[in-house]
C-alpha atoms as a PDB file:
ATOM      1  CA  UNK A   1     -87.840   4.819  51.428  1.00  0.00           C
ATOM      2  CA  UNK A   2     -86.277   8.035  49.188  1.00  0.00           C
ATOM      3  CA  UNK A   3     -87.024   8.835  45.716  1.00  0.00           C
ATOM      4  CA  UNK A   4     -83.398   9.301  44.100  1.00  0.00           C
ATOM      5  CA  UNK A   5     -85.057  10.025  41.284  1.00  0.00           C
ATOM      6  CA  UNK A   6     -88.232  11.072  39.375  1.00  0.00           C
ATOM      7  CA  UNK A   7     -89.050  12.105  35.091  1.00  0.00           C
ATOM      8  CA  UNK A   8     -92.080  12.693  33.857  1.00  0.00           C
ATOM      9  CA  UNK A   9     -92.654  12.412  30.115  1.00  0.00           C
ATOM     10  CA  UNK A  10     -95.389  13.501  28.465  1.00  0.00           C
ATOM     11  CA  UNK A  11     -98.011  11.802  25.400  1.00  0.00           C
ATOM     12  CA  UNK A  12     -99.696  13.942  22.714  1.00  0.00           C
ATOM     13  CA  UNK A  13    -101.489  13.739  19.473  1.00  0.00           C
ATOM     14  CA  UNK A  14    -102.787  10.043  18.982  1.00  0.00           C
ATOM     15  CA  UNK A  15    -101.566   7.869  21.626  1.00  0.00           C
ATOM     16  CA  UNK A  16     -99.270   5.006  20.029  1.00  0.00           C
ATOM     17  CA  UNK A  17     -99.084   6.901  17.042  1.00  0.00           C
ATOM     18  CA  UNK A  18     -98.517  10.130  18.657  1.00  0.00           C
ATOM     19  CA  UNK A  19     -95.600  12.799  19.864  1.00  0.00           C
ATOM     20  CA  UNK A  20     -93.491  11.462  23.622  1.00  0.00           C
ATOM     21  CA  UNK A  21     -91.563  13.880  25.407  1.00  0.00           C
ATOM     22  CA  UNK A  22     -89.686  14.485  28.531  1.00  0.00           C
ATOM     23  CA  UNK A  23     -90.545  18.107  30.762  1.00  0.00           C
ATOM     24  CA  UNK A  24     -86.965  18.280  30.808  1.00  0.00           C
ATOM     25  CA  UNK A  25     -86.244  18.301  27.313  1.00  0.00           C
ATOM     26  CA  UNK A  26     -84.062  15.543  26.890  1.00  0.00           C
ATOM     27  CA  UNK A  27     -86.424  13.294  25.225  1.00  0.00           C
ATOM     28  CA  UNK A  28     -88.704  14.015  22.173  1.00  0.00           C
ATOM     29  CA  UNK A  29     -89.908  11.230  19.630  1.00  0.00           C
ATOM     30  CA  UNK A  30     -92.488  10.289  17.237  1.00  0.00           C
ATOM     31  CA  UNK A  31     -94.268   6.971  18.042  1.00  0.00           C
ATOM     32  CA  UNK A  32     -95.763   4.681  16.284  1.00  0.00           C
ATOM     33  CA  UNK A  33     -97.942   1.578  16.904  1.00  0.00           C
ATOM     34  CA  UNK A  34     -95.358  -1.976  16.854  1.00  0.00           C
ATOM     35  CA  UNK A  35     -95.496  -3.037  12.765  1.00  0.00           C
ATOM     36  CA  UNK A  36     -93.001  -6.177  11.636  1.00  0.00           C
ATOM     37  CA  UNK A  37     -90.459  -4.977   9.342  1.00  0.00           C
ATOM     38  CA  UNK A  38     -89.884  -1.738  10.369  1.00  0.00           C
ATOM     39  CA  UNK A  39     -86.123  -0.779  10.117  1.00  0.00           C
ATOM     40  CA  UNK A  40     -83.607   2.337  10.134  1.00  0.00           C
ATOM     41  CA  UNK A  41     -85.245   5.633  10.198  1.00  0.00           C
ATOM     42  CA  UNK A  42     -88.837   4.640  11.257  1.00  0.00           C
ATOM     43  CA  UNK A  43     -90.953   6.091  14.493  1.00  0.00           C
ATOM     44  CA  UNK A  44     -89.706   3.726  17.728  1.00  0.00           C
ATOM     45  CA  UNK A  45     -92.614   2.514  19.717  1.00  0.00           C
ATOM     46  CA  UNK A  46     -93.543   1.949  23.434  1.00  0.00           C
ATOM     47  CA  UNK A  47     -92.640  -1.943  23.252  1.00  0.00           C
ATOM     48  CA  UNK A  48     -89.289  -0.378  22.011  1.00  0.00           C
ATOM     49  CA  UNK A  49     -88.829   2.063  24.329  1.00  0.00           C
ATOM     50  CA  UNK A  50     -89.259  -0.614  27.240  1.00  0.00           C
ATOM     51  CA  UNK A  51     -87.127  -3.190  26.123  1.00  0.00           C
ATOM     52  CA  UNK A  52     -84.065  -0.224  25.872  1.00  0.00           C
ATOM     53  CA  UNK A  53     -84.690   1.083  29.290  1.00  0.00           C
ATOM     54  CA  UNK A  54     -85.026  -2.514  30.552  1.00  0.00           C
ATOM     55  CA  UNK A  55     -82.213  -3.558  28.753  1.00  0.00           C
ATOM     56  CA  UNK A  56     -79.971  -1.465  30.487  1.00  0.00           C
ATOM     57  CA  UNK A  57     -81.790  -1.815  34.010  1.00  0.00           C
ATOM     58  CA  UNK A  58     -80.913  -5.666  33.981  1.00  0.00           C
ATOM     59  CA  UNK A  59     -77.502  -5.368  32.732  1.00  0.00           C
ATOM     60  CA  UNK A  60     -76.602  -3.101  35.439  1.00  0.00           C
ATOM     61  CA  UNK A  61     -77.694  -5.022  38.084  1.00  0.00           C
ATOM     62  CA  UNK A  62     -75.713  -7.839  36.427  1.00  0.00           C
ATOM     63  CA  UNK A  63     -72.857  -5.988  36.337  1.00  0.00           C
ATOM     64  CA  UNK A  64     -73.279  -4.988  40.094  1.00  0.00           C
ATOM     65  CA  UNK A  65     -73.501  -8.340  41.029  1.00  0.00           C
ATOM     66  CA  UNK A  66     -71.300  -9.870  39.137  1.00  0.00           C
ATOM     67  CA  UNK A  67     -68.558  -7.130  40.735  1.00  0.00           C
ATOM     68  CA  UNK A  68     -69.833  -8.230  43.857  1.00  0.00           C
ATOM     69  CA  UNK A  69     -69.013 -11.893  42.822  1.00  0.00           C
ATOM     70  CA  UNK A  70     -65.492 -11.207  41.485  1.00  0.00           C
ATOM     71  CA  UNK A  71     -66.722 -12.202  38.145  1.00  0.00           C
ATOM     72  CA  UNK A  72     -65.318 -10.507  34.952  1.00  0.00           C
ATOM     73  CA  UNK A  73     -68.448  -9.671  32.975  1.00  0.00           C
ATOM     74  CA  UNK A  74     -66.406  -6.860  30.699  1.00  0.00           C
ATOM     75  CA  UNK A  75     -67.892  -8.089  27.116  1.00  0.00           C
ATOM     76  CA  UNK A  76     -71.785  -8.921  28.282  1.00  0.00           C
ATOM     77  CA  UNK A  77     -74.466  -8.101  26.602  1.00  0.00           C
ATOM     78  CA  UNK A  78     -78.064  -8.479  27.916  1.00  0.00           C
ATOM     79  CA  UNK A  79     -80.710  -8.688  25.269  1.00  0.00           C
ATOM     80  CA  UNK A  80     -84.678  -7.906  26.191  1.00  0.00           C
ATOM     81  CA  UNK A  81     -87.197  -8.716  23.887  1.00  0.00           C
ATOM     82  CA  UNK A  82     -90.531  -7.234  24.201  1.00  0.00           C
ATOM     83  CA  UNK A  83     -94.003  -9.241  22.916  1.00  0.00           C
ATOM     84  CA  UNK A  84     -97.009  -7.367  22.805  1.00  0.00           C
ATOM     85  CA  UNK A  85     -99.306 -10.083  23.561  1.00  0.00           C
ATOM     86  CA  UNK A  86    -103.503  -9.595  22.710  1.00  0.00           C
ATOM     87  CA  UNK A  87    -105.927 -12.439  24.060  1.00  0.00           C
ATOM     88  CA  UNK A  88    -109.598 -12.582  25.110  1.00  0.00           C
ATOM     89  CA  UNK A  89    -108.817 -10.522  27.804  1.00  0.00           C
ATOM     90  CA  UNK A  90    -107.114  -7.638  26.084  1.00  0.00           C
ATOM     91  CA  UNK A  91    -103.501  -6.731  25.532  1.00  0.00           C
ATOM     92  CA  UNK A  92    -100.493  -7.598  27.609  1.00  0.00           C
ATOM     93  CA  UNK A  93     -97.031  -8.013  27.161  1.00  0.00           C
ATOM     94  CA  UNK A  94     -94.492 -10.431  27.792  1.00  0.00           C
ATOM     95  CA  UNK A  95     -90.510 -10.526  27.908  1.00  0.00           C
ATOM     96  CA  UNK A  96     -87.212 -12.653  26.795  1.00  0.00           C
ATOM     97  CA  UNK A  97     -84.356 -11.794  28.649  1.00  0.00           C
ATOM     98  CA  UNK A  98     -81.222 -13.175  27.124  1.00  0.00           C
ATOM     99  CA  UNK A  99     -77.798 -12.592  28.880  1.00  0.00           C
ATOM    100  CA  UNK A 100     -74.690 -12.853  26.810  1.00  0.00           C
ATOM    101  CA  UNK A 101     -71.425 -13.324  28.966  1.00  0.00           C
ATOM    102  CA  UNK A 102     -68.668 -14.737  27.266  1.00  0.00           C
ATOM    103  CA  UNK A 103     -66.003 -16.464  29.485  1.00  0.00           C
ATOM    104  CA  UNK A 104     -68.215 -17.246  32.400  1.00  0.00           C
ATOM    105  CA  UNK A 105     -69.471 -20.723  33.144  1.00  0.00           C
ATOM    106  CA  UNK A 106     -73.109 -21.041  32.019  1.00  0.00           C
ATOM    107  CA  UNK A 107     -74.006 -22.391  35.838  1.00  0.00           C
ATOM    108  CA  UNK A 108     -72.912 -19.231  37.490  1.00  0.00           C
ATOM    109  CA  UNK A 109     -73.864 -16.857  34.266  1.00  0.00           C
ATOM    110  CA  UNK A 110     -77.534 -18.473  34.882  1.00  0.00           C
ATOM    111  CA  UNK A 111     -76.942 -17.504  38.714  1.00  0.00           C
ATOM    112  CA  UNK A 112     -76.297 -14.155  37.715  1.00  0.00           C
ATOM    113  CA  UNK A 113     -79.398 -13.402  35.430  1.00  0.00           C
ATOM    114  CA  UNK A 114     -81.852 -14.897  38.154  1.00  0.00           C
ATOM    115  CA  UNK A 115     -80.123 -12.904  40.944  1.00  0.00           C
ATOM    116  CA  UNK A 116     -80.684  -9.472  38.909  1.00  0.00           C
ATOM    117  CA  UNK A 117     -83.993 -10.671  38.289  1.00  0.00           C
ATOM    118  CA  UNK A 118     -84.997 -10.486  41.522  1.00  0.00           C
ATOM    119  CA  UNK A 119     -82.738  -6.873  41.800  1.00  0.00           C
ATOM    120  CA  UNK A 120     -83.659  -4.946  38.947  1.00  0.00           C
ATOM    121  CA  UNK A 121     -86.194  -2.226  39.451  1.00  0.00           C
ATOM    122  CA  UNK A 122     -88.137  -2.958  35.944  1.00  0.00           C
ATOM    123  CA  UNK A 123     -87.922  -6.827  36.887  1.00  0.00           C
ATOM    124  CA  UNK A 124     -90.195  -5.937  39.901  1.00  0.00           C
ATOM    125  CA  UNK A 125     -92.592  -3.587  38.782  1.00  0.00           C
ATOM    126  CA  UNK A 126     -93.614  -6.040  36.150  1.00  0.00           C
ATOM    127  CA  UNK A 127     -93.367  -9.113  38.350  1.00  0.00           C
ATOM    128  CA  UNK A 128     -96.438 -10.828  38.862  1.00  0.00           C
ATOM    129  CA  UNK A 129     -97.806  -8.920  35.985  1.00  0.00           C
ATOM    130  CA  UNK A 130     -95.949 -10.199  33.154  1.00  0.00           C
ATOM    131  CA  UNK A 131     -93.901 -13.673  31.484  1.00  0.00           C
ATOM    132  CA  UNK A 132     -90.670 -13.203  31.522  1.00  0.00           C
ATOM    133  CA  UNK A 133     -88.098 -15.642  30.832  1.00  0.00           C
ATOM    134  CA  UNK A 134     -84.150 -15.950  31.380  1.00  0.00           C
ATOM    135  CA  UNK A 135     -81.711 -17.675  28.749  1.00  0.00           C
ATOM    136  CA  UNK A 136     -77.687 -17.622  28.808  1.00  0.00           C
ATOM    137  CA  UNK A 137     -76.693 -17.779  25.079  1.00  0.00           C
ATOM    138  CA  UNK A 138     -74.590 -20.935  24.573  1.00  0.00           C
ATOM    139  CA  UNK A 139     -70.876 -20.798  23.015  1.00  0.00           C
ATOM    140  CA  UNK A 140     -71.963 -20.151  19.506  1.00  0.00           C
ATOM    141  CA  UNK A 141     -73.933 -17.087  20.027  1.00  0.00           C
ATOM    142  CA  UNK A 142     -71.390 -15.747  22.409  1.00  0.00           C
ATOM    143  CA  UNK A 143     -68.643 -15.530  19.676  1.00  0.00           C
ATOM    144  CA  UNK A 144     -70.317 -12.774  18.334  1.00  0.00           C
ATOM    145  CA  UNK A 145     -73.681 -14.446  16.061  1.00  0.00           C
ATOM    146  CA  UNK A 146     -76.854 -12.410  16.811  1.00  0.00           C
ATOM    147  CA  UNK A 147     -80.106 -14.220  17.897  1.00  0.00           C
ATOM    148  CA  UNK A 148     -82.031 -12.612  14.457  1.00  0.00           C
ATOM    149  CA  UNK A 149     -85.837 -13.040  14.825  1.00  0.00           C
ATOM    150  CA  UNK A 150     -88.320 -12.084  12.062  1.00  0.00           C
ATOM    151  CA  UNK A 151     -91.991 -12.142  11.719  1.00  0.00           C
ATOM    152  CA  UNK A 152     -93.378 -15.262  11.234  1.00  0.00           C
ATOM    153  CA  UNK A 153     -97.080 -15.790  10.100  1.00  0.00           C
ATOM    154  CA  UNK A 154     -99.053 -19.025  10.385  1.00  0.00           C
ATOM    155  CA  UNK A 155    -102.531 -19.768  10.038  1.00  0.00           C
ATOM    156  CA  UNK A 156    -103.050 -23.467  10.538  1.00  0.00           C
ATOM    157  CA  UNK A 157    -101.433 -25.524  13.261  1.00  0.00           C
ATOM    158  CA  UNK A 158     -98.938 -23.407  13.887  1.00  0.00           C
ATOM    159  CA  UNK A 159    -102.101 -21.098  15.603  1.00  0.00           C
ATOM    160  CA  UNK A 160    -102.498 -21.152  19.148  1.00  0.00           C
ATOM    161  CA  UNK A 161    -104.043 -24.680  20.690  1.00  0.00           C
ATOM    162  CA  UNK A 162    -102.691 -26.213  17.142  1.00  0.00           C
ATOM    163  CA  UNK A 163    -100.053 -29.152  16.772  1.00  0.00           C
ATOM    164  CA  UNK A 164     -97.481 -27.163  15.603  1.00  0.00           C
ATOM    165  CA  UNK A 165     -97.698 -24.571  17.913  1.00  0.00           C
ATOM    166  CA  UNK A 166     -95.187 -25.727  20.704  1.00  0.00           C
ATOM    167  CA  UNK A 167     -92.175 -25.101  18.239  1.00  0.00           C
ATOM    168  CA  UNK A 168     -93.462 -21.258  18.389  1.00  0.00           C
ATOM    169  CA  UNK A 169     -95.201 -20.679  21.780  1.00  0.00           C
ATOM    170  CA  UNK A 170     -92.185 -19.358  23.901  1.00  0.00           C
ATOM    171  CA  UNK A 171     -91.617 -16.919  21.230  1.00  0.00           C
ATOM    172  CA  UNK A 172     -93.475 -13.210  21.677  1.00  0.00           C
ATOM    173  CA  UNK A 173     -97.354 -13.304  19.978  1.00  0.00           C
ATOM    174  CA  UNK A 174     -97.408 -10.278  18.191  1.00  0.00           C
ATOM    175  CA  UNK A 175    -101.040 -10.426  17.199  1.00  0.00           C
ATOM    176  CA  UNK A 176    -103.821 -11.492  15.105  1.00  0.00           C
ATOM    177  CA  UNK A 177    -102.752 -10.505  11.327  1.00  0.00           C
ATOM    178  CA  UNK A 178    -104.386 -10.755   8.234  1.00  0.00           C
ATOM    179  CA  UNK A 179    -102.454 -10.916   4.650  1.00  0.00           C
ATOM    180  CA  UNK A 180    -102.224  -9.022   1.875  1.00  0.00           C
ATOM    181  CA  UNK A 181    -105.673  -9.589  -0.321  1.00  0.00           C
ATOM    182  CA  UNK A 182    -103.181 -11.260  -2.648  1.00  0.00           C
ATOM    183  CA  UNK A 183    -103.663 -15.137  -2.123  1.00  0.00           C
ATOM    184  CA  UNK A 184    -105.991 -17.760  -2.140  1.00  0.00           C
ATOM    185  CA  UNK A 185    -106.333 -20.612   0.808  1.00  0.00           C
ATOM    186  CA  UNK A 186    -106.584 -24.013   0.373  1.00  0.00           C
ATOM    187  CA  UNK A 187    -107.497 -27.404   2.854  1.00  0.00           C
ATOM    188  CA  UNK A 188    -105.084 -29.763   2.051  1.00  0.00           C
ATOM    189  CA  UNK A 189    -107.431 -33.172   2.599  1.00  0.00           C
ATOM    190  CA  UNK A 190    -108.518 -31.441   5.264  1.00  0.00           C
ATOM    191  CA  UNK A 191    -105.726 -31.822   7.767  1.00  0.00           C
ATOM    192  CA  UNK A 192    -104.101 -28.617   6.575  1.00  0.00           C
ATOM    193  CA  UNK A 193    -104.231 -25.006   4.920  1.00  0.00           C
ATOM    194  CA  UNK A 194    -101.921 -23.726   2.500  1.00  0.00           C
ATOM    195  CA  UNK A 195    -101.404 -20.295   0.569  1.00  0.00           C
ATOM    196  CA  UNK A 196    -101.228 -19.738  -2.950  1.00  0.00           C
ATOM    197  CA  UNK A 197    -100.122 -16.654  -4.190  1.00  0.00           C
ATOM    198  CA  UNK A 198    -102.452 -15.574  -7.324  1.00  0.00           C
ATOM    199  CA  UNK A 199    -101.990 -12.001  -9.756  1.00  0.00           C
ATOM    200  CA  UNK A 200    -106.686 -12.321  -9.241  1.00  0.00           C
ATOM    201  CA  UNK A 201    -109.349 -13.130  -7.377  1.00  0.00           C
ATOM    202  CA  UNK A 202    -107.391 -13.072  -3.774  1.00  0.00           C
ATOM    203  CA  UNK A 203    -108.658 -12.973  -0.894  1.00  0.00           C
ATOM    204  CA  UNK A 204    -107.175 -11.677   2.653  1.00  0.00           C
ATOM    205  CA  UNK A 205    -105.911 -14.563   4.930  1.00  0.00           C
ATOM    206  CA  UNK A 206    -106.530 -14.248   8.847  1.00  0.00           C
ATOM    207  CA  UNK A 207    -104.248 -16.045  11.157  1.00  0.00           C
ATOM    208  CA  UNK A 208    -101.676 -14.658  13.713  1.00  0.00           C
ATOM    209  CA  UNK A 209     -98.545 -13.341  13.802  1.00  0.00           C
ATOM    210  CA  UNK A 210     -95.207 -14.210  16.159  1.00  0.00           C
ATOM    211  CA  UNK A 211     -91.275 -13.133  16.433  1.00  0.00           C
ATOM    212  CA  UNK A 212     -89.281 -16.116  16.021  1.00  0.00           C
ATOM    213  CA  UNK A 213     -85.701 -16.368  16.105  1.00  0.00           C
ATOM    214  CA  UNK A 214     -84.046 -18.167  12.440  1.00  0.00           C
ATOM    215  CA  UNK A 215     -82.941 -20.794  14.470  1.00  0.00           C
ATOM    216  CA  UNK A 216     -86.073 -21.905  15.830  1.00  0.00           C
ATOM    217  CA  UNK A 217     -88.015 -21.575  12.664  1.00  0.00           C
ATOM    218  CA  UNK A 218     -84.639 -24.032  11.090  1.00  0.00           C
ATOM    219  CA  UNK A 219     -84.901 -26.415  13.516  1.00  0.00           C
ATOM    220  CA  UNK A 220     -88.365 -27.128  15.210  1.00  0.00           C
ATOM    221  CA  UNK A 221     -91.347 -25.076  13.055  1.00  0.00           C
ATOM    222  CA  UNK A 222     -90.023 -26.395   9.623  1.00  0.00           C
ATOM    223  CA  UNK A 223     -89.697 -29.624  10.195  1.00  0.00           C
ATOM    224  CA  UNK A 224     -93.277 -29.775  11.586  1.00  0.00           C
ATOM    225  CA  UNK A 225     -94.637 -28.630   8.911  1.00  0.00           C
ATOM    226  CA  UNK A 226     -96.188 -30.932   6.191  1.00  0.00           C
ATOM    227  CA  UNK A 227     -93.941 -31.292   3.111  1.00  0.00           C
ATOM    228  CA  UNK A 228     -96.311 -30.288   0.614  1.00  0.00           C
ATOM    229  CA  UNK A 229     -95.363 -26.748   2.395  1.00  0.00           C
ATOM    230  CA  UNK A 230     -92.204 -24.760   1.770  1.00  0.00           C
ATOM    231  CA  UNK A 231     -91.270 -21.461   3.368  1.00  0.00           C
ATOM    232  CA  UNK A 232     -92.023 -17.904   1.754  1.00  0.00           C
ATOM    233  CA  UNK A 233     -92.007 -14.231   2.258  1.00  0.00           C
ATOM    234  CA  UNK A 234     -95.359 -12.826   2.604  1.00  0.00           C
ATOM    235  CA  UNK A 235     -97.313  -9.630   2.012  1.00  0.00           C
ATOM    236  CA  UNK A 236     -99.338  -8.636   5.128  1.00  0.00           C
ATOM    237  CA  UNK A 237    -102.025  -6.149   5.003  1.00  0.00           C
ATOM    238  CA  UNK A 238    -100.395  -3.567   6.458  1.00  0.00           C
ATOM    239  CA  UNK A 239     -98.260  -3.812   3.904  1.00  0.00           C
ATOM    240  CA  UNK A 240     -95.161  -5.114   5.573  1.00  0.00           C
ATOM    241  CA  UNK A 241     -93.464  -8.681   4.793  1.00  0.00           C
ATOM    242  CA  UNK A 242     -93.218 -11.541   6.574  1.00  0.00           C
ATOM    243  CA  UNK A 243     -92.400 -15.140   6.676  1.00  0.00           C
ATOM    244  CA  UNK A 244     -95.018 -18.585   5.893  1.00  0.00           C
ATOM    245  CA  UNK A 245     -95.644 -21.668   4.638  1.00  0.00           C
ATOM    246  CA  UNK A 246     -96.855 -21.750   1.498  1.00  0.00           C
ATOM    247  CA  UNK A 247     -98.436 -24.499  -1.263  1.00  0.00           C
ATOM    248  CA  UNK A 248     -95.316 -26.109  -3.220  1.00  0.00           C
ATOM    249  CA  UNK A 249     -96.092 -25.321  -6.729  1.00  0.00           C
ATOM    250  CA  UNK A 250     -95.458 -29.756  -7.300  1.00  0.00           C
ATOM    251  CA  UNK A 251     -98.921 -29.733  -5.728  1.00  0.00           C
ATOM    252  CA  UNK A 252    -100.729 -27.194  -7.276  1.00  0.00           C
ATOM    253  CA  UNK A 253    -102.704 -29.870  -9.074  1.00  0.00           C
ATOM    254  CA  UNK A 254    -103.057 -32.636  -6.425  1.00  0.00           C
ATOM    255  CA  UNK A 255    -106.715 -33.721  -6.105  1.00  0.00           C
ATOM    256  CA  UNK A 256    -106.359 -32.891  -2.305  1.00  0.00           C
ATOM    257  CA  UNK A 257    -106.850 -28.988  -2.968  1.00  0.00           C
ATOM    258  CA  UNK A 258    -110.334 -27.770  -1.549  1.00  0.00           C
ATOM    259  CA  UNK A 259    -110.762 -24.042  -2.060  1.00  0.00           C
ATOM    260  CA  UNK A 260    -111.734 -22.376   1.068  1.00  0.00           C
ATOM    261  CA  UNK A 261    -110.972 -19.201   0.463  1.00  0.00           C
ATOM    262  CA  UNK A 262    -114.302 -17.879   1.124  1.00  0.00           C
ATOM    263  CA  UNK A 263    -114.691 -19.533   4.256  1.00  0.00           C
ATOM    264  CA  UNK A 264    -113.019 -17.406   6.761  1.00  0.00           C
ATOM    265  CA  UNK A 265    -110.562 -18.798   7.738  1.00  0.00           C
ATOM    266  CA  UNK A 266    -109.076 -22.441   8.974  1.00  0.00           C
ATOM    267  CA  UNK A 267    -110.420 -22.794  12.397  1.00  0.00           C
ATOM    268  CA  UNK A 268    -114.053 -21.316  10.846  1.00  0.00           C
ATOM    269  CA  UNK A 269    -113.644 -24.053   8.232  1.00  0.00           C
ATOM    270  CA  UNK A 270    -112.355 -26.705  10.745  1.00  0.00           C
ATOM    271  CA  UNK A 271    -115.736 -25.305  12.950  1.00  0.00           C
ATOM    272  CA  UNK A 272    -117.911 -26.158  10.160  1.00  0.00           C
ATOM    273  CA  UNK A 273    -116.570 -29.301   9.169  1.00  0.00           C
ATOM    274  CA  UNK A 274    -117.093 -30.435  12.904  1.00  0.00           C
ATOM    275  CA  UNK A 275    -120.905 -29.301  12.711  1.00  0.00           C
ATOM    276  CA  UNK A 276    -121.589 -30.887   9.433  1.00  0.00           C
ATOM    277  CA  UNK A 277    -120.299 -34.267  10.758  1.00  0.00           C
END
């Protein structure tokens, strides 16, 4: 075995939220730690960083194969997304890799991606070590529409080991989150939560926080969710928005509403329930 080649990069200042730079001066950035809604002109991050060098790992070895193959892959694409993934254990990560090749049957395009998955340098340092899955975008995406994910925050059985959370669960787990301090939290006859938005007397909402593509959130989380819910854009703590259910304002009133803001959330609320009965 021969190194063909080696980099070194270096990390100062504070970590995530630090200064990365190559010895060789090609590289030099300003991190930051992963936030939702970041956009144009903000510090990358590491998760960032990984998916872009992946990204164009996998492709290659696509590409290579696909040569080897006599299969035109001139217009492909290969998409990596990148889910920084905390659990009782600590944090991990986890990875989508989505391989756009228009023109090529979606047998032999599937062929391809599993093939470079077992090629791909990045594919086996990580293997063993982290989730990663393989997709083919069908014919609708591969005329040109983008996958677009955005932030989605739940905090009832959309939660991990809830009902509603198979419509979510492939999708990257960005985290436990907390809202703005902006809202107060309902039981809806105790088989649900919903947010209310109030100008007073909110409090800060825990639940957790995923990247989910607009189609999945069109046609699996929403129509899972109860109807007295509708979706919103939320403030998070941090500041940032995001996407929920929230209360329809036709139930405001409904005798249902049990105010449990104060209690910490809906699994500590579900927990107590459970002991008082």
């Amino acid at each position: 075995m021969s190194v063909v080649y080696r980099t070194t990069a270096v990390s100062t200042g504070n970590g995530r939220n630090g200064r990365s730079r190559t010895t060789d001066g090609v590289l030099d950035l300003t991190l930051t730690t992963p936030r939702p809604g970041a956009g144009p002109g903000d510090p990358t991050n590491p998760e960032q960083l990984f998916a872009a060098g992946y990204g164009a790992c996998f492709h290659s070895a696509v590409k290579s194969l696909a040569k080897g193959s006599g299969i035109d892959v001139t217009d492909s694409s290969i998409s990596v997304q990148i889910g920084l993934v905390k659990s009782d254990a600590g944090f991990s990560l986890q990875a989508a890799i989505t391989g756009d090749l228009p023109g090529v049957d979606p047998d032999v395009a599937a062929d391809l991606l599993a093939r470079a998955h077992q090629r791909c340098p990045y594919s086996k340092a990580i293997r063993g070590n982290v989730d990663v899955t393989l997709t083919v975008t069908d014919d609708h995406h591969s005329e040109g529409q983008s996958m677009t994910s955005v932030p989605l925050f739940v905090n009832g059985d959309g939660m991990r080991g809830g009902s509603v959370h198979p419509t979510i669960a492939e999708h990257p787990f960005l985290g436990e989150a907390r809202t703005a301090p902006i809202y107060r939290f309902y039981s809806v006859g105790d088989r649900f939560p919903a947010l209310w938005p109030v100008a007073e007397g909110g409090v800060s909402v825990v639940g957790e926080l995923y990247d989910v593509p607009l189609d999945t959130l069109r046609d699996r989380f929403i129509p899972a969710e109860p109807e007295e819910l509708e979706l919103s854009v939320i403030r998070m703590a941090d500041g940032s928005s995001a996407v929920a259910v929230v209360l329809r304002r036709d139930y405001l009133n409904s005798p249902e509403l049990i105010d449990i803001s104060d209690r910490g959330g809906w699994r500590a609320y579900r927990s107590g329930l459970t002991t008082t009965h």
